[in-house]
Protein backbone atom coordinates (compact mmCIF):
# COMPACT_ATOMS: atom_id res chain seq x y z
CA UNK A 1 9.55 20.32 -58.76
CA UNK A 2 10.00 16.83 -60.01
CA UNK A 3 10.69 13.39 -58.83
CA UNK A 4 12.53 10.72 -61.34
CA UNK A 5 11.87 7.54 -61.37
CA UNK A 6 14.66 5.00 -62.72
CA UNK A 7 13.08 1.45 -64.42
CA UNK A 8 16.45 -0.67 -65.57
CA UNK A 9 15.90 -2.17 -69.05
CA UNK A 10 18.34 -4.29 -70.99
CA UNK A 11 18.76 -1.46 -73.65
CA UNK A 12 19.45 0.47 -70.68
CA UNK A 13 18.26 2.30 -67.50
CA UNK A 14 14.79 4.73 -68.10
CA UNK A 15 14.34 8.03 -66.17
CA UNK A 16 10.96 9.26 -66.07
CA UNK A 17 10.75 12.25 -64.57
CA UNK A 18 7.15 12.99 -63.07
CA UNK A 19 6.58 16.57 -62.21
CA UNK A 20 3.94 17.72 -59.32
CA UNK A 21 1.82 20.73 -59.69
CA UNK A 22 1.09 23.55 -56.85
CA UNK A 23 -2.28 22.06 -56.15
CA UNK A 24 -0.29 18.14 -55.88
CA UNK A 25 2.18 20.50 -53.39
CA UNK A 26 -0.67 22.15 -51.20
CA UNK A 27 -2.99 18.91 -51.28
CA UNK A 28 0.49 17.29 -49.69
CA UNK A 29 1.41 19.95 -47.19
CA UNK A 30 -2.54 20.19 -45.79
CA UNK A 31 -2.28 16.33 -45.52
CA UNK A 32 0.64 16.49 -43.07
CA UNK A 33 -0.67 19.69 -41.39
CA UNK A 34 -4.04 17.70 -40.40
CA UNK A 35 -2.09 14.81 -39.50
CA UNK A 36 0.12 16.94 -37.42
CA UNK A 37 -2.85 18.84 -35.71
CA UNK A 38 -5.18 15.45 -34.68
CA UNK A 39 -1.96 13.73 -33.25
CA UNK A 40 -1.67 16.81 -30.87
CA UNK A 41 -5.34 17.23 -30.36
CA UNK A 42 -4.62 13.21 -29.15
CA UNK A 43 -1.94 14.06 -27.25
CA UNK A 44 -3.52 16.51 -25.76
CA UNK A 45 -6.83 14.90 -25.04
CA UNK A 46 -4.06 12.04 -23.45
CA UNK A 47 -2.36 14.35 -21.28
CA UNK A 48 -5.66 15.59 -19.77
CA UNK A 49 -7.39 12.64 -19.06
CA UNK A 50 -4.21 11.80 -17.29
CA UNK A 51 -4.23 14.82 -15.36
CA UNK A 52 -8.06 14.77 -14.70
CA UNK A 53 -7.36 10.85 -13.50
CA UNK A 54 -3.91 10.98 -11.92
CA UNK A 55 -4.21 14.39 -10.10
CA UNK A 56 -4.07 14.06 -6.53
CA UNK A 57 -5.25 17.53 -5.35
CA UNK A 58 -6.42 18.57 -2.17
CA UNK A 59 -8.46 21.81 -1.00
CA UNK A 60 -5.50 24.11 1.40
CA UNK A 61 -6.62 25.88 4.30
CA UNK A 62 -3.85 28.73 5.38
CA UNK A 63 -5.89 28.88 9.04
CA UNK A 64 -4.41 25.81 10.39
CA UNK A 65 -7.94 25.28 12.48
CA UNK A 66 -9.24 25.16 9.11
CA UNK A 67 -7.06 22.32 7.85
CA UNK A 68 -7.47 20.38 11.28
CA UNK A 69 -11.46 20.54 10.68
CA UNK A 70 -11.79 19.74 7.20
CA UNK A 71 -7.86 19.24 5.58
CA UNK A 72 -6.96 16.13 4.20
CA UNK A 73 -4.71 13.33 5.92
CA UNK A 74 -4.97 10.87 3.19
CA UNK A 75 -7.54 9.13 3.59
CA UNK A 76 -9.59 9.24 0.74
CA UNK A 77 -9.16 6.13 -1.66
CA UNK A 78 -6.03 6.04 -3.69
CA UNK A 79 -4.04 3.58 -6.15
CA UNK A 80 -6.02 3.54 -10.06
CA UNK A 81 -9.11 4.28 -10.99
CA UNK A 82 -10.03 0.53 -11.19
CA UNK A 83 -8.57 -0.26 -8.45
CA UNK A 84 -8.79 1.87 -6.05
CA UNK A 85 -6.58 1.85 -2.33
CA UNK A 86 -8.10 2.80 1.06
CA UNK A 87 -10.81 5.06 2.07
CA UNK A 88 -13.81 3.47 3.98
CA UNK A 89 -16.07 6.47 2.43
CA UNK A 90 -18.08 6.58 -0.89
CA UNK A 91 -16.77 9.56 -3.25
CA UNK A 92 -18.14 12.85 -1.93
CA UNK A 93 -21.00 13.04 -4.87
CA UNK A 94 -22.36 10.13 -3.64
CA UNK A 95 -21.58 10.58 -0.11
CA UNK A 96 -23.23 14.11 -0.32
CA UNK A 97 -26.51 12.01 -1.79
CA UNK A 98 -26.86 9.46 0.22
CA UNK A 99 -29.11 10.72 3.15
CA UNK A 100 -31.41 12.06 0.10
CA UNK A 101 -31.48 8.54 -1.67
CA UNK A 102 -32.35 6.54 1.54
CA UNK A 103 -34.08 9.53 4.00
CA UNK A 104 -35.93 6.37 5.89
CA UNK A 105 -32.66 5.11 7.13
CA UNK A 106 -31.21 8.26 8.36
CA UNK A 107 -34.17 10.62 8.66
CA UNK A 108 -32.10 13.64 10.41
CA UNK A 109 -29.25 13.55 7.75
CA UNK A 110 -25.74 13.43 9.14
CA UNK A 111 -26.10 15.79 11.94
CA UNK A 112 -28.40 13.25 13.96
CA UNK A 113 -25.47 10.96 13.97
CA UNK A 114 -23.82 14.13 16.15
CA UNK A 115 -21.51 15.42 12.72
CA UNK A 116 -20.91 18.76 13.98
CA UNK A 117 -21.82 21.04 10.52
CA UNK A 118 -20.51 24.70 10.52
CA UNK A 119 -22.03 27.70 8.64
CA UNK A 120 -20.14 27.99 5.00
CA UNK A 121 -19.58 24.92 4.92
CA UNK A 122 -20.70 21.55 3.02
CA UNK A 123 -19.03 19.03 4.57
CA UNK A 124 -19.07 18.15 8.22
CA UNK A 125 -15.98 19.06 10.75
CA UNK A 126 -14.02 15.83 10.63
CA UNK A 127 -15.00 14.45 6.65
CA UNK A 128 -12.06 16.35 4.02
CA UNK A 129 -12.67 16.64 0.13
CA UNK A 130 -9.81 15.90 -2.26
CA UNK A 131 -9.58 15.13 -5.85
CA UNK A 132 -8.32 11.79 -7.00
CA UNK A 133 -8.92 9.10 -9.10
CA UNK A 134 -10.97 11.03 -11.29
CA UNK A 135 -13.63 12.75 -8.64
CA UNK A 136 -14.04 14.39 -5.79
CA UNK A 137 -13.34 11.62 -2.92
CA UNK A 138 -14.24 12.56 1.08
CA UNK A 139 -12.43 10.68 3.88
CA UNK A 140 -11.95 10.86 7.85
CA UNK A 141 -9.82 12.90 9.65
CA UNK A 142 -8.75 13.49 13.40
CA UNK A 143 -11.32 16.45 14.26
CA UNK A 144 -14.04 13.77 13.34
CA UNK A 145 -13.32 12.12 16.74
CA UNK A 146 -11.54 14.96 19.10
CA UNK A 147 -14.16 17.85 18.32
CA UNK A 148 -16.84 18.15 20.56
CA UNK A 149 -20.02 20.91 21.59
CA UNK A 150 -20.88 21.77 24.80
CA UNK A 151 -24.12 23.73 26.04
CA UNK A 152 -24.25 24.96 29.62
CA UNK A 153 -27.89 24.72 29.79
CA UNK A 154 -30.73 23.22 27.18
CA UNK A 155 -31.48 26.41 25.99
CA UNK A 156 -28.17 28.16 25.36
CA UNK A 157 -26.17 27.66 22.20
CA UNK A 158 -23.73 24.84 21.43
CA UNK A 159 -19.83 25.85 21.51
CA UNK A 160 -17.60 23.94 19.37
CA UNK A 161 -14.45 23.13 21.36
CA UNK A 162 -11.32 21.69 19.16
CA UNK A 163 -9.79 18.56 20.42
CA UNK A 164 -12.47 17.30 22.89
CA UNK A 165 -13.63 14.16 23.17
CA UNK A 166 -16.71 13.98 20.21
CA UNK A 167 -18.77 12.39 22.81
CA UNK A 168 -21.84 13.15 20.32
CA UNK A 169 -20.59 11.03 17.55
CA UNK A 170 -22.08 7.93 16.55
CA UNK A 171 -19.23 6.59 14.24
CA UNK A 172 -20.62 2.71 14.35
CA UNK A 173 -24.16 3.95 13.10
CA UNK A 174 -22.20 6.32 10.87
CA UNK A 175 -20.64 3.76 9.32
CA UNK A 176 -23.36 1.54 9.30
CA UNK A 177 -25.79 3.69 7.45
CA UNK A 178 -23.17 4.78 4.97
CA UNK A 179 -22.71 0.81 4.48
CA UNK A 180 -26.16 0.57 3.97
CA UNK A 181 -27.27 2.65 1.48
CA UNK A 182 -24.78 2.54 -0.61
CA UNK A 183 -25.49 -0.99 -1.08
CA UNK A 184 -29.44 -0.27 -1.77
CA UNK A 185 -30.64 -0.78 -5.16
CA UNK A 186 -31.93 2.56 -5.18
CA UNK A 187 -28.53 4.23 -5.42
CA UNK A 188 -28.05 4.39 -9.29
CA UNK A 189 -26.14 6.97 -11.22
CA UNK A 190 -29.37 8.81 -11.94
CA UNK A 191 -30.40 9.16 -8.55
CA UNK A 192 -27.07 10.48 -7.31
CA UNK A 193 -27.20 12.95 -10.28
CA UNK A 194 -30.50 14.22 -9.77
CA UNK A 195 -30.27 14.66 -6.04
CA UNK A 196 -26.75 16.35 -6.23
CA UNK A 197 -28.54 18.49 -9.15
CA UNK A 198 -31.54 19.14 -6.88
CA UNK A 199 -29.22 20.49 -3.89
CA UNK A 200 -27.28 22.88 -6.19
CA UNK A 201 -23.80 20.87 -6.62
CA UNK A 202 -23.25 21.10 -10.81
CA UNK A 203 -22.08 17.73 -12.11
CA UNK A 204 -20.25 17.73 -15.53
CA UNK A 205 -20.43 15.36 -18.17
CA UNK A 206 -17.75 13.62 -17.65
CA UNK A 207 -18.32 13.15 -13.72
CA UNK A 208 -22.06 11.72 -15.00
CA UNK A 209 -20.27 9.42 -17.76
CA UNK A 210 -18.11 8.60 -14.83
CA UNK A 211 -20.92 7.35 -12.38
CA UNK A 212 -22.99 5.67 -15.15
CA UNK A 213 -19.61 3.66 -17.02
CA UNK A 214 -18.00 2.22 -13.52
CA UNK A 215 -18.08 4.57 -10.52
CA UNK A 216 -21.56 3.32 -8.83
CA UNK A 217 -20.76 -0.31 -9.83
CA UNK A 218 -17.13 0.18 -8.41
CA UNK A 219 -18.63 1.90 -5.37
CA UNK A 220 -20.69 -0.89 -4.41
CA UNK A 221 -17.93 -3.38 -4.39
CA UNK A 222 -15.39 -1.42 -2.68
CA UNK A 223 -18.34 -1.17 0.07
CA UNK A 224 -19.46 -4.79 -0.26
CA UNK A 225 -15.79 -5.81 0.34
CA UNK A 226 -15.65 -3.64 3.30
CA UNK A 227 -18.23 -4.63 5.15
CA UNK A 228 -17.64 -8.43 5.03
CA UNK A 229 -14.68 -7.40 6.51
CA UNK A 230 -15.29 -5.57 9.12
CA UNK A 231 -18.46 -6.42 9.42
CA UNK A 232 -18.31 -9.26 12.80
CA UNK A 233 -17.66 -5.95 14.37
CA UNK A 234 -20.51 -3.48 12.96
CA UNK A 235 -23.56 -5.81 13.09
CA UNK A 236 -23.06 -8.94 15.40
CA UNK A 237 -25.77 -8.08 17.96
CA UNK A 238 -23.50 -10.60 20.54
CA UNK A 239 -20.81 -7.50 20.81
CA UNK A 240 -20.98 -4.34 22.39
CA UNK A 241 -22.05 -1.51 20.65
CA UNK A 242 -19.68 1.63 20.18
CA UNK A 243 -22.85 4.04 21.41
CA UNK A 244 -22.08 8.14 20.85
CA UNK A 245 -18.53 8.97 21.54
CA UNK A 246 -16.67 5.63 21.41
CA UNK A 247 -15.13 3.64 19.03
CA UNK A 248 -13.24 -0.04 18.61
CA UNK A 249 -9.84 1.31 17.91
CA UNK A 250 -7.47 -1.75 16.38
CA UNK A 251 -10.18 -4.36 15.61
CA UNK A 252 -11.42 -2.40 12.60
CA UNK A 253 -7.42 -2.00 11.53
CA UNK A 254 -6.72 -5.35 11.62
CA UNK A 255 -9.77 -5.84 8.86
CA UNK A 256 -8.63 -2.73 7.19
CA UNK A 257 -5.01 -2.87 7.13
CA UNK A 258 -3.82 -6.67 7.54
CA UNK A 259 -6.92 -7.89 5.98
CA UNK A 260 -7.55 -10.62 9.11
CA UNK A 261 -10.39 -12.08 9.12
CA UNK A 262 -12.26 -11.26 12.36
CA UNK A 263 -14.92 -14.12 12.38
CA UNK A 264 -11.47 -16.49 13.02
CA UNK A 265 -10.22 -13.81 16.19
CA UNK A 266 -11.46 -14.96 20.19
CA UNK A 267 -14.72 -13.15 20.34
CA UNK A 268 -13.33 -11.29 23.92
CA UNK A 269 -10.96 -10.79 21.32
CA UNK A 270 -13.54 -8.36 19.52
CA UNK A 271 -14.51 -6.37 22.10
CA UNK A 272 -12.61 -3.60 22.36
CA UNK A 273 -14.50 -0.03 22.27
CA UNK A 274 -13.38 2.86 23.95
CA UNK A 275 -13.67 6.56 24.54
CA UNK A 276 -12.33 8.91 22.17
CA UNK A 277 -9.84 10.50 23.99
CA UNK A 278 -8.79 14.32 24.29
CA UNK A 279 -6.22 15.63 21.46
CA UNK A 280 -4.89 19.11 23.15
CA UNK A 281 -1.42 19.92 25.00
CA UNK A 282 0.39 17.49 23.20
CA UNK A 283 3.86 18.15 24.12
CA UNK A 284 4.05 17.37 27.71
CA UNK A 285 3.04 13.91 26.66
CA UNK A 286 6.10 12.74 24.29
CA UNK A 287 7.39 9.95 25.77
CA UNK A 288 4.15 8.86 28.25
CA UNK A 289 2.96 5.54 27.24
CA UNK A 290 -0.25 6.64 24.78
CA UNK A 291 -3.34 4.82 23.98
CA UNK A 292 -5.67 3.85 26.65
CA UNK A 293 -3.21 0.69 27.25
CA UNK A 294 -0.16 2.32 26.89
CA UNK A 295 0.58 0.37 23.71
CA UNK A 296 3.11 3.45 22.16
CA UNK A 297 5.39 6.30 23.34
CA UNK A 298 6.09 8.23 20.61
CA UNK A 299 3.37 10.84 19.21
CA UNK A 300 4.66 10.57 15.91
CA UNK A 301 3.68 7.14 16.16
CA UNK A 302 0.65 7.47 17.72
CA UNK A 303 -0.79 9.84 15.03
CA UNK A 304 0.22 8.23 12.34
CA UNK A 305 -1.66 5.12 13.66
CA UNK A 306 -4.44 6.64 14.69
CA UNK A 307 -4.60 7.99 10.44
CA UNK A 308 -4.53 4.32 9.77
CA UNK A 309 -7.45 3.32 11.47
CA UNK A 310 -9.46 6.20 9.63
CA UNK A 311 -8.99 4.87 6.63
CA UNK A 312 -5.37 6.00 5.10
CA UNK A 313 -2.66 3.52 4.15
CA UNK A 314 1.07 3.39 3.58
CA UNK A 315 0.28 3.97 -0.54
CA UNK A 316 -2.60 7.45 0.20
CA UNK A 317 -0.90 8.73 3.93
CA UNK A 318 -0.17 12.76 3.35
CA UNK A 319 2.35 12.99 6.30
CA UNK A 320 2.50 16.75 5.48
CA UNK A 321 -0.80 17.23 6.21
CA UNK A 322 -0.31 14.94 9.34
CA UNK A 323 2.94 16.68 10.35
CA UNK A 324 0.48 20.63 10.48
CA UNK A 325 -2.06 18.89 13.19
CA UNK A 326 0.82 17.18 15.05
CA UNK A 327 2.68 20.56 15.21
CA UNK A 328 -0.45 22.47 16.37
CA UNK A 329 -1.85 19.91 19.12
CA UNK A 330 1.34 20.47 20.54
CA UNK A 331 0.23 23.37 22.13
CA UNK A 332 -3.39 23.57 21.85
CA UNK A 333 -4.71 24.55 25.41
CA UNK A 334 -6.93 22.89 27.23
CA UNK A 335 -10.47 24.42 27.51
CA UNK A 336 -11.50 26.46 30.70
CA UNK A 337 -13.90 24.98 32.75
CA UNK A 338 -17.08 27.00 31.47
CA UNK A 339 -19.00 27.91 35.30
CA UNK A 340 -17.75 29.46 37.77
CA UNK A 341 -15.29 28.04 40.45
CA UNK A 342 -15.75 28.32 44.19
CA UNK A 343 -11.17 29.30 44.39
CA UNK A 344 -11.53 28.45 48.59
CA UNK A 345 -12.65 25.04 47.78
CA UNK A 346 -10.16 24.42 45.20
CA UNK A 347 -7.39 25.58 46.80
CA UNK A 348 -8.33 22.90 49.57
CA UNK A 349 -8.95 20.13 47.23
CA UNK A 350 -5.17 20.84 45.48
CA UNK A 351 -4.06 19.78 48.77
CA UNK A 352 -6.24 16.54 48.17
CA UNK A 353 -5.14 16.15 44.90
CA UNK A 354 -1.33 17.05 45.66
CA UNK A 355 -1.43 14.43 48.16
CA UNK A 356 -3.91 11.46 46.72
CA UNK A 357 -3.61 11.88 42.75
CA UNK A 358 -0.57 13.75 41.69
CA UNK A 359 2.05 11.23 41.41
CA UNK A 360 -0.40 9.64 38.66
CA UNK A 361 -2.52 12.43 36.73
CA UNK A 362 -0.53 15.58 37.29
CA UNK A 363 2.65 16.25 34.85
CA UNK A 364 5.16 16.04 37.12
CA UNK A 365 3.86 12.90 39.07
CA UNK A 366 6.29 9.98 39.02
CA UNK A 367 3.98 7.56 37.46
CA UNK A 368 2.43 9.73 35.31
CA UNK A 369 2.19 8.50 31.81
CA UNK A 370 2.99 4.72 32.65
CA UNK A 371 0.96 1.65 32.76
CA UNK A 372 -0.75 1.00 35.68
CA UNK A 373 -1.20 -2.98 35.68
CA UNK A 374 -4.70 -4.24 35.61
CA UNK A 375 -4.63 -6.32 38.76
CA UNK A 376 -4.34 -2.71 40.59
CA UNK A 377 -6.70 -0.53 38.65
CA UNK A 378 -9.05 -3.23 38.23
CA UNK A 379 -11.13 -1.65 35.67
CA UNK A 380 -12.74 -3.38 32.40
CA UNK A 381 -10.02 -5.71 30.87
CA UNK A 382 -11.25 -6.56 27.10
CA UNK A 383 -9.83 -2.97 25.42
CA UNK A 384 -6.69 -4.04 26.87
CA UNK A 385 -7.17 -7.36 25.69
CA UNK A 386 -8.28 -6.62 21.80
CA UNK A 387 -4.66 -4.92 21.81
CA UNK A 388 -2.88 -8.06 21.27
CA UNK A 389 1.35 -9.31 20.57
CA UNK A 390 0.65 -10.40 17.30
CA UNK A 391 -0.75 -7.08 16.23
CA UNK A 392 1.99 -5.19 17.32
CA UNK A 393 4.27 -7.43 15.37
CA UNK A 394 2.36 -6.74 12.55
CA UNK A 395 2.10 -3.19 12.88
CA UNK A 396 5.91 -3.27 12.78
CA UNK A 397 5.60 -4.44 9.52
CA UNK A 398 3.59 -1.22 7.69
CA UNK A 399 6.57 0.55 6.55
CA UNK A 400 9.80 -1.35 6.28
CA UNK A 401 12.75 0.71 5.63
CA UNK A 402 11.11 4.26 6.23
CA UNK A 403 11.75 6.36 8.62
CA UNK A 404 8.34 6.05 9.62
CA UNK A 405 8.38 2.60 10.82
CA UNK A 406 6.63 1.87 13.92
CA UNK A 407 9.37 1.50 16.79
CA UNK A 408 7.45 2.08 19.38
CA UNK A 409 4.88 -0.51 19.82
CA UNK A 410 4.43 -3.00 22.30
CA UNK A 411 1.85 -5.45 24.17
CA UNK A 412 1.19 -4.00 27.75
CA UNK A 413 -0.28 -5.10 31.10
CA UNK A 414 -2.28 -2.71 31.73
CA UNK A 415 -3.38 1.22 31.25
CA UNK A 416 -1.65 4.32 31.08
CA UNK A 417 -1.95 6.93 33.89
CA UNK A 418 -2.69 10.16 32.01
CA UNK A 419 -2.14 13.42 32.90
CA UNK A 420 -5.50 15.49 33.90
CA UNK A 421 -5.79 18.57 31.52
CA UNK A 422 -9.27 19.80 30.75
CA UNK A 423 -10.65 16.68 32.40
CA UNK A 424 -14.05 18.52 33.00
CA UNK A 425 -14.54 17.71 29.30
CA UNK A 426 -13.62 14.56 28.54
CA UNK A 427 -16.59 13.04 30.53
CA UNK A 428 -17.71 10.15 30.66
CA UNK A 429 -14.69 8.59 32.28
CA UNK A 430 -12.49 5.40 31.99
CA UNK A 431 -11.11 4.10 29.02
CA UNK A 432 -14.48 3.22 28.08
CA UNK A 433 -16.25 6.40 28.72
CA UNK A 434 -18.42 4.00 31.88
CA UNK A 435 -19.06 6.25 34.39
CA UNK A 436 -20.70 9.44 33.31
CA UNK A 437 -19.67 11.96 35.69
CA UNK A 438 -16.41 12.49 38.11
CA UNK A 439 -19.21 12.31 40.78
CA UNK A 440 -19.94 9.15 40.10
CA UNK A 441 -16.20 8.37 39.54
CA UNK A 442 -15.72 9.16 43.24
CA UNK A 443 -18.19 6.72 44.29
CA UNK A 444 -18.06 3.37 45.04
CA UNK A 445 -18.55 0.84 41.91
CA UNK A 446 -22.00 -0.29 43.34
CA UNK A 447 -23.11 3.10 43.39
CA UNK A 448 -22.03 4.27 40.29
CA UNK A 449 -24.96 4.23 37.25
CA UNK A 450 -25.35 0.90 36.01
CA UNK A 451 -27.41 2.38 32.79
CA UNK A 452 -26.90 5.98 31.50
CA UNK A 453 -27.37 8.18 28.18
CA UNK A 454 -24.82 9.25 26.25
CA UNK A 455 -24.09 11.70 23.78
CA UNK A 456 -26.09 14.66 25.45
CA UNK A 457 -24.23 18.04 25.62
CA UNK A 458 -25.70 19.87 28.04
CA UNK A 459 -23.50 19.85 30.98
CA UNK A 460 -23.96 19.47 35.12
CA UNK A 461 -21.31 21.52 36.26
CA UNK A 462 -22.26 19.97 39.79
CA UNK A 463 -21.47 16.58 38.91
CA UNK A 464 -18.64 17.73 36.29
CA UNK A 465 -20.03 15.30 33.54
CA UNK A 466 -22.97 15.90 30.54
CA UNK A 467 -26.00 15.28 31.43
CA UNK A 468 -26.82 11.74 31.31
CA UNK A 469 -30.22 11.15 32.79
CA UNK A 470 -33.17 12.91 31.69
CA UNK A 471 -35.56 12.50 29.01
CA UNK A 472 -33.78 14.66 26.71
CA UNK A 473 -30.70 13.02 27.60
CA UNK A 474 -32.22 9.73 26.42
CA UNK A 475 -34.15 11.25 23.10
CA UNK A 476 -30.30 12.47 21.87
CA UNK A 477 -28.10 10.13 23.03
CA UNK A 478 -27.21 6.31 23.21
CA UNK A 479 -28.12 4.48 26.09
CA UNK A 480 -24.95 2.70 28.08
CA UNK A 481 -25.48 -0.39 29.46
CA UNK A 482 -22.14 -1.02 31.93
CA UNK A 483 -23.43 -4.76 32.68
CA UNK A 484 -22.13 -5.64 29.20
CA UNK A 485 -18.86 -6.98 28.69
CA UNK A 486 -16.26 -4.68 27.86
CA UNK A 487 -19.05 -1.98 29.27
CA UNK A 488 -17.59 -2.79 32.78
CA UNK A 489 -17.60 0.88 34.79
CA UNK A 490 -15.35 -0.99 37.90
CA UNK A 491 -11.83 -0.39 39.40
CA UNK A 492 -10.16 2.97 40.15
CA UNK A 493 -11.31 3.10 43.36
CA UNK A 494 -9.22 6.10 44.48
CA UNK A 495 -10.37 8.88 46.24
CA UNK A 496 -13.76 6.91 46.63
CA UNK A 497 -13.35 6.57 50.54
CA UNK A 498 -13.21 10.34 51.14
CA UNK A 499 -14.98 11.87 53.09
CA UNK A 500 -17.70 14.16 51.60
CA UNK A 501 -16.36 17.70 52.08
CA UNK A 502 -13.15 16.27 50.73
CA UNK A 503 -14.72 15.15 47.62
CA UNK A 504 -16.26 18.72 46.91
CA UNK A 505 -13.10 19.92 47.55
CA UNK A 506 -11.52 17.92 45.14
CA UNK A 507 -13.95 18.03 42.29
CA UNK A 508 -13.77 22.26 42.47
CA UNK A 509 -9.96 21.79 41.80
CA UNK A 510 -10.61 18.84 39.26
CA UNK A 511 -12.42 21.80 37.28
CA UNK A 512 -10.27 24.21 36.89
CA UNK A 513 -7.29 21.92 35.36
């Protein structure tokens, strides 16, 4: 083979033919070959970061009491690697660390914060795993707050009941702690490693080049950032604590969500914590007004603010994932009353409740699942009160033009009537879990404890609430002061005039709904 090369004199045009040799041929060929092989190496590096970095993967449970426990509703962080969208948890290396790194400030691990942990399993019921933005990231879902144990006596062994009140849970200290030590100089890349390395979770080189380049430094940022905002809420010692089992439901979503900043909000404003409520036999209540205050009517809603408030925005939601809970709570039933139940005595006290409480707690009651207005239940007014009209205007706001736009929201007067399923466990009682037992319930306000424990879970089936007085009860639990504001254990004075017979009566039949 030969090239020519033409050079234009005046005498005339020169051709110069230069001729290449095998080895000029091969030498030319292996140059593009190499050239062609590192640009798909590159490309193929490329594509694989982007898939290791962009892959939004999420661990699938088939047992649908699985995916309620531990699936994902999207609220790990989201958005880029540097800048990463919602999520109020650390990623799960470091949150698996964290109790290691600072033991002093949570000496019993997660579990003493009442994080139900299940054989086989790493994670807590209520904290999911998924892969994004590079690593494994943890968030909260629904079983967090509406899973529950029960023991019938100290000695006997805890039974996990799905959608129950989690009346063990401290999520303020939770949250607090996590807070905490993920701000303390001693969590460092190395320390995470090593203590991940020293429980038996492998961490690859690029999850360590990870945690040393940005991830720690990002990590404590993201968490600085959170806590100043919803920090007025977690450690002003003027406001209520949440305790075990309750939580401030919209003040922490109008830091998360709307970015508001709470030091400007009324301080009754700010107190607003209330009892988790129950999450079984679902489809009876479509349409009831929901929420203690009756602020929404439509489940869909309901659930998909509730998501919100754990952490998951418009940008991360998995609605899928949301949609396989919503179908099952449907129809969960309601756990059975777990003594015996004297059947004389509750026949007698249906007649009680037929006549004295139906037409508010029982499904078919006529006022069942609306608001009652405060001036007639007269019980603590601040949870309604932290609901407010210019949140629900807002709210309105999270997803224009979807079809999940909330419709449904609206300031009310009061709080809803609900319908009495299982109501033996969802102790303590009132909006904000204030009275620990329907005992005390039926008593006068005066009479009714004006300082209790909670969090316990042994149960007095005599009283039909945990156990909320004894030293044990006190060593485990939280104690409830109701001579706080917003702690108020007033109002619902029905069925408190009785007589006593009539009360037994009605508490056997309370039990066995």
């Amino acid at each position: 083979m030969s090239d020519e090369v033409i050079i234009r004199t005046a005498q005339g045009d020169l051709v110069d033919r230069v001729y290449s040799s095998p080895v000029d041929r091969w030498q030319h060929r292996f140059r593009n070959i190499v050239l062609l092989v590192i640009i798909l190496i590159a490309l193929i590096v490329v594509l694989a970061l982007l898939r290791y970095f962009l892959a939004d993967r999420t661990v699938a449970y088939d047992d649908i009491r699985e995916h309620y426990k531990y699936g994902s509703i999207g609220s790990e962080p989201g958005g880029s690697v540097f800048t990463p969208v919602g999520g109020v948890l650390p990623p799960y290396l470091i949150f698996k660390t964290l109790p290691a790194i600072c033991p002093e400030k949570l000496p019993g691990g997660y579990a003493s914060l009442g994080l139900i942990f299940e054989p086989g399993h790493e994670l807590p019921i209520g904290i999911s795993r998924r892969r994004r933005l590079g690593l494994d990231q943890v968030g909260v879902n629904c079983a967090a707050c509406h899973t529950g144990t029960v023991r019938t006596s100290a000695t006997s062994t805890p039974q996990i009941v799905l959608g129950m009140p989690a009346h063990q849970l401290n999520l303020e200290g939770f949250f607090q702690f996590v807070q905490a030590c993920t701000l303390d100089d001693r969590l460092t890349a190395g320390n995470v490693i090593s203590k991940a390395e020293q429980s038996g979770t492998h961490v690859s080189l690029i999850q360590k080049l990870l945690l040393q380049l940005f991830v720690i430094q990002r990590t404590k940022l993201e968490t600085l950032s959170l806590r100043n905002r919803i920090g007025p809420l977690l450690n002003d010692p003027t406001l209520p604590q949440w305790g075990r089992g309750r939580v401030d439901t919209f003040n922490p979503y109008k830091a998360i969500q709307f970015n508001w900043d709470l030091t400007q909000l009324p301080r009754a404003e700010l107190t607003g914590a209330a009892d988790f409520p129950s999450l079984w036999n679902q489809q009876p209540r479509e349409g009831m007004h929901l929420h203690w205050d009756g602020d929404n009517t439509s489940l869909d809603e309901r659930n998909l603010s509730a998501a919100l408030g754990a952490g998951v925005t418009p940008v991360t939601v998995d609605y899928a994932s949301i949609q396989r809970v919503h179908d099952w709570i449907l129809t969960l039933p309601p756990p059975k009353f777990p003594f015996p139940v004297d059947a004389a005595r509750s026949a007698r006290g249906k007649a009680i409740f037929d006549a004295q409480c139906a037409q508010c707690h029982s499904f078919t009651g006529n006022r069942t699942g609306t608001v009652e207005p405060i001036a007639s239940i007269g019980t603590d007014p601040f949870r309604l009160n932290s609901y407010t009209y210019t949140l629900a205007t807002n709210q309105a706001l999270l997803f224009p033009e979807s079809v999940h736009r909330f419709e449904h929201f609206s300031k009310t007067n009061g709080y809803a009537n609900v319908p009495l399923d299982g109501v033996w466990a969802r102790a303590p009682y009132l909006h904000n879990g204030s009275v620990p037992s329907l005992v005390d319930l039926l008593s006068s306000p005066a009479e009714r404890p004006k300082l209790f424990a909670r969090g316990y879970d042994v149960y007095d089936e005599h009283k039909v609430g945990f156990v909320s007085d004894t030293a044990e009860a006190r060593a485990g639990g939280t104690m409830y002061d109701t001579t706080i504001p917003g702690n108020g254990n007033g109002g619902h004075l029905y069925g408190t005039n009785l007589p006593s017979e009539q009360k037994q009566d009605l508490l056997e039949y309370l039990k066995s709904l």
